[in-house]
PDB file of N, CA and C in Angstrom:
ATOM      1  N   UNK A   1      96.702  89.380  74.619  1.00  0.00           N
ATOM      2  CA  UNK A   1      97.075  90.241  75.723  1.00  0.00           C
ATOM      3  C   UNK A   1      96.984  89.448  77.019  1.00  0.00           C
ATOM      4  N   UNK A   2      97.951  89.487  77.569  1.00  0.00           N
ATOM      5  CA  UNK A   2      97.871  89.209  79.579  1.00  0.00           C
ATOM      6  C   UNK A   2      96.379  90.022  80.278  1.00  0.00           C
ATOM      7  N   UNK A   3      95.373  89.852  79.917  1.00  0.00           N
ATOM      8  CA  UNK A   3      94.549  90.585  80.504  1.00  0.00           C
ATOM      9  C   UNK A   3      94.231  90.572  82.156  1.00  0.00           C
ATOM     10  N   UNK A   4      94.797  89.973  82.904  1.00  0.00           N
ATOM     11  CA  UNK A   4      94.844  89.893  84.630  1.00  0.00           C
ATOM     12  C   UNK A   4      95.959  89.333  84.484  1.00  0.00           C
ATOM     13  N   UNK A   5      96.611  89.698  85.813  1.00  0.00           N
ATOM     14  CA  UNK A   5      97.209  88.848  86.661  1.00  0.00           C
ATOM     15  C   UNK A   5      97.510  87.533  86.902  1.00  0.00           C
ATOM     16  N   UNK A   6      98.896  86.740  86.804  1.00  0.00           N
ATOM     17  CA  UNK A   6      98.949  85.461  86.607  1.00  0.00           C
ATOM     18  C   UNK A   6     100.013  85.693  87.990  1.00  0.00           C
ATOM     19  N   UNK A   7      99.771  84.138  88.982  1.00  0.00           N
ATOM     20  CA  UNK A   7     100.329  84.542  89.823  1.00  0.00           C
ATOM     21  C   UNK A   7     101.142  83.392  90.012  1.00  0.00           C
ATOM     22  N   UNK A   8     102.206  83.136  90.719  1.00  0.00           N
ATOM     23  CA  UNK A   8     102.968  81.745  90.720  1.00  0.00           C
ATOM     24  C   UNK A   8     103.215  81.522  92.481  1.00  0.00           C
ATOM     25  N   UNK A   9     103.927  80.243  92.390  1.00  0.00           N
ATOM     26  CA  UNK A   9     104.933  80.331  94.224  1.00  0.00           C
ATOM     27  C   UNK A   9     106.087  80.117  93.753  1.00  0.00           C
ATOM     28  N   UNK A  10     106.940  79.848  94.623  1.00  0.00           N
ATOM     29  CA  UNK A  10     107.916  79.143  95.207  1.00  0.00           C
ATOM     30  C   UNK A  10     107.867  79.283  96.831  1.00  0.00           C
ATOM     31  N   UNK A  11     109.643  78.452  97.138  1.00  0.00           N
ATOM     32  CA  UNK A  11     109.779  78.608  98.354  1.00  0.00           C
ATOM     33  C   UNK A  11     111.063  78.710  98.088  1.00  0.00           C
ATOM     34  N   UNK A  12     112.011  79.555  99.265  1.00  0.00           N
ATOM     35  CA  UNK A  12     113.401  79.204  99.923  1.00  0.00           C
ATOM     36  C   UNK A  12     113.716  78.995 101.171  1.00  0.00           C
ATOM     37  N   UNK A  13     114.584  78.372 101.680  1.00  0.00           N
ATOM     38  CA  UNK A  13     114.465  77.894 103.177  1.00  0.00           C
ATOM     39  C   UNK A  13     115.784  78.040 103.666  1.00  0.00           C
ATOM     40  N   UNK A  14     116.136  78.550 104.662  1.00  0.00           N
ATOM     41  CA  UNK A  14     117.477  78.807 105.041  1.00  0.00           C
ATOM     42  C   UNK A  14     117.623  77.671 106.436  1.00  0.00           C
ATOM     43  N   UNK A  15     117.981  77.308 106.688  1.00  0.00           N
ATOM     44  CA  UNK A  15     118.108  76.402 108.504  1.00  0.00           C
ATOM     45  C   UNK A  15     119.284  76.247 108.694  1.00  0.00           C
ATOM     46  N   UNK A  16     119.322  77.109 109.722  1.00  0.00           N
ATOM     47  CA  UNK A  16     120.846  77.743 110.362  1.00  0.00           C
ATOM     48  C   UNK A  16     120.112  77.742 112.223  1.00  0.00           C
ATOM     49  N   UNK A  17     121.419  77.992 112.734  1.00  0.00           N
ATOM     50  CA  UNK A  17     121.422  77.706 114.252  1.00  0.00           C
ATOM     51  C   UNK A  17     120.369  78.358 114.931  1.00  0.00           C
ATOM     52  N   UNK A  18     119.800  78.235 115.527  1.00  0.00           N
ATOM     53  CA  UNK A  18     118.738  78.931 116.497  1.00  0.00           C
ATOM     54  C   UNK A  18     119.913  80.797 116.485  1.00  0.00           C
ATOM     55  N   UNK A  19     120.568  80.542 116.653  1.00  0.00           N
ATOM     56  CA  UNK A  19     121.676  81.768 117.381  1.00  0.00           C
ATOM     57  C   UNK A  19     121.968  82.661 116.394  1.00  0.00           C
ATOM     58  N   UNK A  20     122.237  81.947 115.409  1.00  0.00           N
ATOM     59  CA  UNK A  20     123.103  82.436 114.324  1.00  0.00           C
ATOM     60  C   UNK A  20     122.159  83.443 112.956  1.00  0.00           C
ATOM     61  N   UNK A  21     122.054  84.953 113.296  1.00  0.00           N
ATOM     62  CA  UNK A  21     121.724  85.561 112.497  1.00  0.00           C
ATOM     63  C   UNK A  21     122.048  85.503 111.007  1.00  0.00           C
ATOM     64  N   UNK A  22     120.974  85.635 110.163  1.00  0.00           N
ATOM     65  CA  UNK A  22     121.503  85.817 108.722  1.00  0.00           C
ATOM     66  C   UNK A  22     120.238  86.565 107.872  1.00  0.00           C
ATOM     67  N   UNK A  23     120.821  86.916 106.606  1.00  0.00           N
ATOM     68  CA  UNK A  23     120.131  87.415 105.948  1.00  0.00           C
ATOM     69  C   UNK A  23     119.861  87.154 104.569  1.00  0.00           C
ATOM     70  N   UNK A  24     118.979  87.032 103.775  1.00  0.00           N
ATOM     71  CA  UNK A  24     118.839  86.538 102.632  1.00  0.00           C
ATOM     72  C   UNK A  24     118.211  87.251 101.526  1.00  0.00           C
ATOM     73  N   UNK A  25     119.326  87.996 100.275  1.00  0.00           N
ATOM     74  CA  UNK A  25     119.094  88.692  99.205  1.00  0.00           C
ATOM     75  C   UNK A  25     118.527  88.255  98.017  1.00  0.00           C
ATOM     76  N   UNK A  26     117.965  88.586  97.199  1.00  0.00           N
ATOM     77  CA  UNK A  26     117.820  88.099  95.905  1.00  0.00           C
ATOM     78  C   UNK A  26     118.098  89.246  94.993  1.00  0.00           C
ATOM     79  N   UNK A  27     118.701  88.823  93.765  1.00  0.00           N
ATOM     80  CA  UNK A  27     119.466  90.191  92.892  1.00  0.00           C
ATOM     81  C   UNK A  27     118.392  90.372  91.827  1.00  0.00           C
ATOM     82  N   UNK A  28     118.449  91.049  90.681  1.00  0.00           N
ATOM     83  CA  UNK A  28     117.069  91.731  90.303  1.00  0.00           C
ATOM     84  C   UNK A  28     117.114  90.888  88.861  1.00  0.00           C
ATOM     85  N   UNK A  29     117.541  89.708  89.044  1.00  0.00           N
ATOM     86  CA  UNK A  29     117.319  88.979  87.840  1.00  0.00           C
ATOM     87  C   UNK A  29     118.041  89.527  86.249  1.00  0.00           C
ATOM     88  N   UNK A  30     118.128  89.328  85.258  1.00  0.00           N
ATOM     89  CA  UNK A  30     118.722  89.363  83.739  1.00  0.00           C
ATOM     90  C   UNK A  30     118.536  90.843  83.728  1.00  0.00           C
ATOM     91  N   UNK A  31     117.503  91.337  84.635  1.00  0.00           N
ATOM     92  CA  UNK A  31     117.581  92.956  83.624  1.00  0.00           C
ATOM     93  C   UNK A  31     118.374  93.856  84.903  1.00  0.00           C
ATOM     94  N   UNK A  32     118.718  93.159  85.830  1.00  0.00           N
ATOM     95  CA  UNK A  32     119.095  94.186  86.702  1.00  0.00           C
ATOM     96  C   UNK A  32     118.572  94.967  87.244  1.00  0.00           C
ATOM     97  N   UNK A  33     117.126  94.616  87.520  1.00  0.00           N
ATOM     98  CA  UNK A  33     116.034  95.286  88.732  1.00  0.00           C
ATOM     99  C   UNK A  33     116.315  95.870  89.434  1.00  0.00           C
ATOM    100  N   UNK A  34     116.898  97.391  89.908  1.00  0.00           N
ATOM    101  CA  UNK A  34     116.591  97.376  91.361  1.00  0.00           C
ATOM    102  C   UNK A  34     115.211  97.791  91.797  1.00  0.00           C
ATOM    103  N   UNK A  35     113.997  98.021  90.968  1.00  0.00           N
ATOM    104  CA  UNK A  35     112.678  97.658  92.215  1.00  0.00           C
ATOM    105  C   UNK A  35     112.093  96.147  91.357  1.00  0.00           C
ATOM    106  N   UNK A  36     112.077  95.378  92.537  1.00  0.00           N
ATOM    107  CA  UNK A  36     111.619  93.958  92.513  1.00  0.00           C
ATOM    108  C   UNK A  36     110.370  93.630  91.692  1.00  0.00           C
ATOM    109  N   UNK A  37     109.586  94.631  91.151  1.00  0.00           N
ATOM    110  CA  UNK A  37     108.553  94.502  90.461  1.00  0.00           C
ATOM    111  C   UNK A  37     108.698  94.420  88.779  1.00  0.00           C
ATOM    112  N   UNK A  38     110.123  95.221  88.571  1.00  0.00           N
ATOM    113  CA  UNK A  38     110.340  95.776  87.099  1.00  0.00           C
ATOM    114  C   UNK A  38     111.482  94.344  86.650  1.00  0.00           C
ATOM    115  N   UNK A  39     111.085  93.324  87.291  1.00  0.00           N
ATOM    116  CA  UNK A  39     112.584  92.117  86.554  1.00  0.00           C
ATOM    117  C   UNK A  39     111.603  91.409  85.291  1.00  0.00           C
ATOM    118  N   UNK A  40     112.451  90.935  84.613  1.00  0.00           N
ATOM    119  CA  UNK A  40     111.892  91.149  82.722  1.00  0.00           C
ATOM    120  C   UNK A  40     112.349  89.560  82.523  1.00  0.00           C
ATOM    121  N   UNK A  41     111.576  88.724  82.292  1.00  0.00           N
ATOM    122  CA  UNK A  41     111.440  87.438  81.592  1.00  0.00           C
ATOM    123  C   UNK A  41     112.190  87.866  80.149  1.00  0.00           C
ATOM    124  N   UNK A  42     112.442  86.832  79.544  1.00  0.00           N
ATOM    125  CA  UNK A  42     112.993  87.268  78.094  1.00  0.00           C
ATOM    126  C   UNK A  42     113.426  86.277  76.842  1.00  0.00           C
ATOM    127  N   UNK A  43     112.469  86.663  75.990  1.00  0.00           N
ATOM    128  CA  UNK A  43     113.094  85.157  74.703  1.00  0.00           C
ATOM    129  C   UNK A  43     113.035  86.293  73.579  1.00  0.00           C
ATOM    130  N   UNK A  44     111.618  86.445  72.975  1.00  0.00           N
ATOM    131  CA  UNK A  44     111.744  87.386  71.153  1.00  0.00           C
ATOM    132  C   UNK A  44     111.110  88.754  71.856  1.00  0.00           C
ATOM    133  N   UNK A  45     110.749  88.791  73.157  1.00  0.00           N
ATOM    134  CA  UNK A  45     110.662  90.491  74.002  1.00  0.00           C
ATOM    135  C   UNK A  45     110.391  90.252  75.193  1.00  0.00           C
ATOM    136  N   UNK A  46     110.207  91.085  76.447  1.00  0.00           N
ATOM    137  CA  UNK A  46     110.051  90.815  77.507  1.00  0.00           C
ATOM    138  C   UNK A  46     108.929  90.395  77.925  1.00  0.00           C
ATOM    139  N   UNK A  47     108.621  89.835  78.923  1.00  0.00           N
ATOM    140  CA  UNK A  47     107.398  89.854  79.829  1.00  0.00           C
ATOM    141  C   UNK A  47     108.215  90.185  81.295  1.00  0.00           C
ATOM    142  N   UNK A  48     107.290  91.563  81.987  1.00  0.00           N
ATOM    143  CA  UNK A  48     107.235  92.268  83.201  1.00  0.00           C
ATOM    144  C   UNK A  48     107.382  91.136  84.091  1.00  0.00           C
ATOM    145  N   UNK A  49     107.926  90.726  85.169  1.00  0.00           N
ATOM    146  CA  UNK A  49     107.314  90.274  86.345  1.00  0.00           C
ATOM    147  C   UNK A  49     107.756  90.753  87.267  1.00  0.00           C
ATOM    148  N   UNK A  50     107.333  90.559  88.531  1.00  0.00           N
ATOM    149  CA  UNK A  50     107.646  90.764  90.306  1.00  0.00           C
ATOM    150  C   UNK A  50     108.087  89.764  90.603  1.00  0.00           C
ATOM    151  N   UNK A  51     108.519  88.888  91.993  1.00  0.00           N
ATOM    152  CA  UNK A  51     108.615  87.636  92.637  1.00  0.00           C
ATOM    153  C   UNK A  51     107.024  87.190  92.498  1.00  0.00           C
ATOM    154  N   UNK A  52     106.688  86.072  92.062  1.00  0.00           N
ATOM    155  CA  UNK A  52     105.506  85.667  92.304  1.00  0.00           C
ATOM    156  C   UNK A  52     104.580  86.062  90.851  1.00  0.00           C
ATOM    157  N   UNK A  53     104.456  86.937  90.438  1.00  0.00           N
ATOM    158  CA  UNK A  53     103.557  87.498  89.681  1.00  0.00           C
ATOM    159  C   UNK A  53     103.753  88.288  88.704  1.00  0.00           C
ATOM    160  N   UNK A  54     103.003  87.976  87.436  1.00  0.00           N
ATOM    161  CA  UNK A  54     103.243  88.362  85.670  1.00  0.00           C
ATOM    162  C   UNK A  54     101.774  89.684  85.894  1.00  0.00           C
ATOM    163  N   UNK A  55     102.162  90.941  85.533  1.00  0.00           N
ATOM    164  CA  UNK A  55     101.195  91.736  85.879  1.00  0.00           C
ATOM    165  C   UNK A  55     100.658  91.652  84.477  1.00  0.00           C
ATOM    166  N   UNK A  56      99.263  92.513  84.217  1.00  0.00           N
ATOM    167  CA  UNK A  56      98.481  92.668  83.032  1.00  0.00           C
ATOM    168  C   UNK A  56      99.335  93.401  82.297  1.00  0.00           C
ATOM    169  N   UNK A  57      99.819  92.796  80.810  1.00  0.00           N
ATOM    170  CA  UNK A  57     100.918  92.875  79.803  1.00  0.00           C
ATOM    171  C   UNK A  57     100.088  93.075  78.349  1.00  0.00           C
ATOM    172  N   UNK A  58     100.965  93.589  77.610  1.00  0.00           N
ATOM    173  CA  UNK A  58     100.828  92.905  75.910  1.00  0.00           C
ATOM    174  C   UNK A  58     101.411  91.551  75.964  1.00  0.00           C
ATOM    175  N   UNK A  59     100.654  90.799  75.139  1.00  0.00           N
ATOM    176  CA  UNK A  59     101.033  89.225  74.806  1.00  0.00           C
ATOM    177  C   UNK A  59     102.328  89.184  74.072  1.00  0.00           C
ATOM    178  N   UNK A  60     103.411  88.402  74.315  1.00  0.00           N
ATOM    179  CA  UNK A  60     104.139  88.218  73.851  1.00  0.00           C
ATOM    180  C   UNK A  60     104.088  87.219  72.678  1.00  0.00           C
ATOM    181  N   UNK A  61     105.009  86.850  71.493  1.00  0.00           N
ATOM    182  CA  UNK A  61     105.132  86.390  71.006  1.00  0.00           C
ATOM    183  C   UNK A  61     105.408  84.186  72.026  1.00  0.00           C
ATOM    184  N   UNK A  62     104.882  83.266  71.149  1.00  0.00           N
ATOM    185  CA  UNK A  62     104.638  82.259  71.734  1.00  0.00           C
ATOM    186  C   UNK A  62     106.734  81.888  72.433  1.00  0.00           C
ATOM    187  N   UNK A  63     106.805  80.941  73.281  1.00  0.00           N
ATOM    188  CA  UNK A  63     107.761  81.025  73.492  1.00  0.00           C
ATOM    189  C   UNK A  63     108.146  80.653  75.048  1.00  0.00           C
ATOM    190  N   UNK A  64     109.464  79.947  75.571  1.00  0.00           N
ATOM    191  CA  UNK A  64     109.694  79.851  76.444  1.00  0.00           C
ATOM    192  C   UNK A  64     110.678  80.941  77.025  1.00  0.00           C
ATOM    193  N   UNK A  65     109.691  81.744  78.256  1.00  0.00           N
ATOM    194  CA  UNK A  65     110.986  82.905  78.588  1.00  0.00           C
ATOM    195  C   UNK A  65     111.469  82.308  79.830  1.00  0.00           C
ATOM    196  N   UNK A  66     112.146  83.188  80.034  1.00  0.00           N
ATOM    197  CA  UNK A  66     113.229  82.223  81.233  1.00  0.00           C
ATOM    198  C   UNK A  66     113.653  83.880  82.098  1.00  0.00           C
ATOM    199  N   UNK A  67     114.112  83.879  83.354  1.00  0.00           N
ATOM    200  CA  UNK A  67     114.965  84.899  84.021  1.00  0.00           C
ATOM    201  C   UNK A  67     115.768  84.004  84.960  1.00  0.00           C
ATOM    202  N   UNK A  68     117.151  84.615  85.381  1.00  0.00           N
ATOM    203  CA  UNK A  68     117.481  83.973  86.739  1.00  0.00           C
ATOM    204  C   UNK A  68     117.559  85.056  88.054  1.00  0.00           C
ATOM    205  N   UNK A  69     117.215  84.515  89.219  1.00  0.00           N
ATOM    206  CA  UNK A  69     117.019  84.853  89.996  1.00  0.00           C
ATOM    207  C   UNK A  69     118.286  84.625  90.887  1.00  0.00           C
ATOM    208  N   UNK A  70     119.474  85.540  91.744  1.00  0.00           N
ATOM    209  CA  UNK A  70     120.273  84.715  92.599  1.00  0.00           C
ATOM    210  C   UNK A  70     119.816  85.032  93.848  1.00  0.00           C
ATOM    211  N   UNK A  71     119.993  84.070  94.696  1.00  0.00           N
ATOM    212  CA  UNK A  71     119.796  84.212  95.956  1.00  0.00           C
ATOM    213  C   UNK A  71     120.693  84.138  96.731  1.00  0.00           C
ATOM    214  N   UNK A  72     121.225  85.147  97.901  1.00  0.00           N
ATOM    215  CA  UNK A  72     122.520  85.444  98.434  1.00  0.00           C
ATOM    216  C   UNK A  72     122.144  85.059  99.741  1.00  0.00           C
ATOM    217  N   UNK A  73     122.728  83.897 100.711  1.00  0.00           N
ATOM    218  CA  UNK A  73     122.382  83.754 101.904  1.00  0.00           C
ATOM    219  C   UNK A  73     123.945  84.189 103.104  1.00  0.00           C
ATOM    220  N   UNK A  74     123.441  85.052 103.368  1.00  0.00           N
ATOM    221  CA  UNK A  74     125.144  85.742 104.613  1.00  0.00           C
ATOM    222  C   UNK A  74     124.574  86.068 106.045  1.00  0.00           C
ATOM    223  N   UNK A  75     125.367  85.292 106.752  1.00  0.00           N
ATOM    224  CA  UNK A  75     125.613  84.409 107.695  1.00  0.00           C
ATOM    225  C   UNK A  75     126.971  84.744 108.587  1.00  0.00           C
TER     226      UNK A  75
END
């Protein structure tokens, strides 16, 4: 079992003009999230995650899961 919380980083970086407003989306990953907490890792079943963090789960079977994440930068 996931008994706590496993937590990760990243970063994204946008550098655009002092002037020039923009905004930056990310879509809800393979399962089609729309709340950012419920996006689903996935190989022989899911594992839950948020951005950042695998909440307290049933253990999955051993395995590399994978999700993609897109990131929309508009400008």
């Amino acid at each position: 079992m996931l008994a706590s919380a496993l937590d990760g980083t990243t970063s994204l970086t946008a550098t655009c003009s002092a002037t020039t407003p923009y905004t930056i989306g990310l879509d809800g990953g393979n399962a089609s999230a729309s709340d950012p907490t419920q996006r689903k890792m996935s190989n022989s079943g899911p594992v839950h995650h948020g951005l950042c963090r695998v909440p307290a789960q049933a253990t999955p079977a051993p395995g590399t899961y994978s999700d993609s994440i897109i990131a929309t930068l508009t400008y």
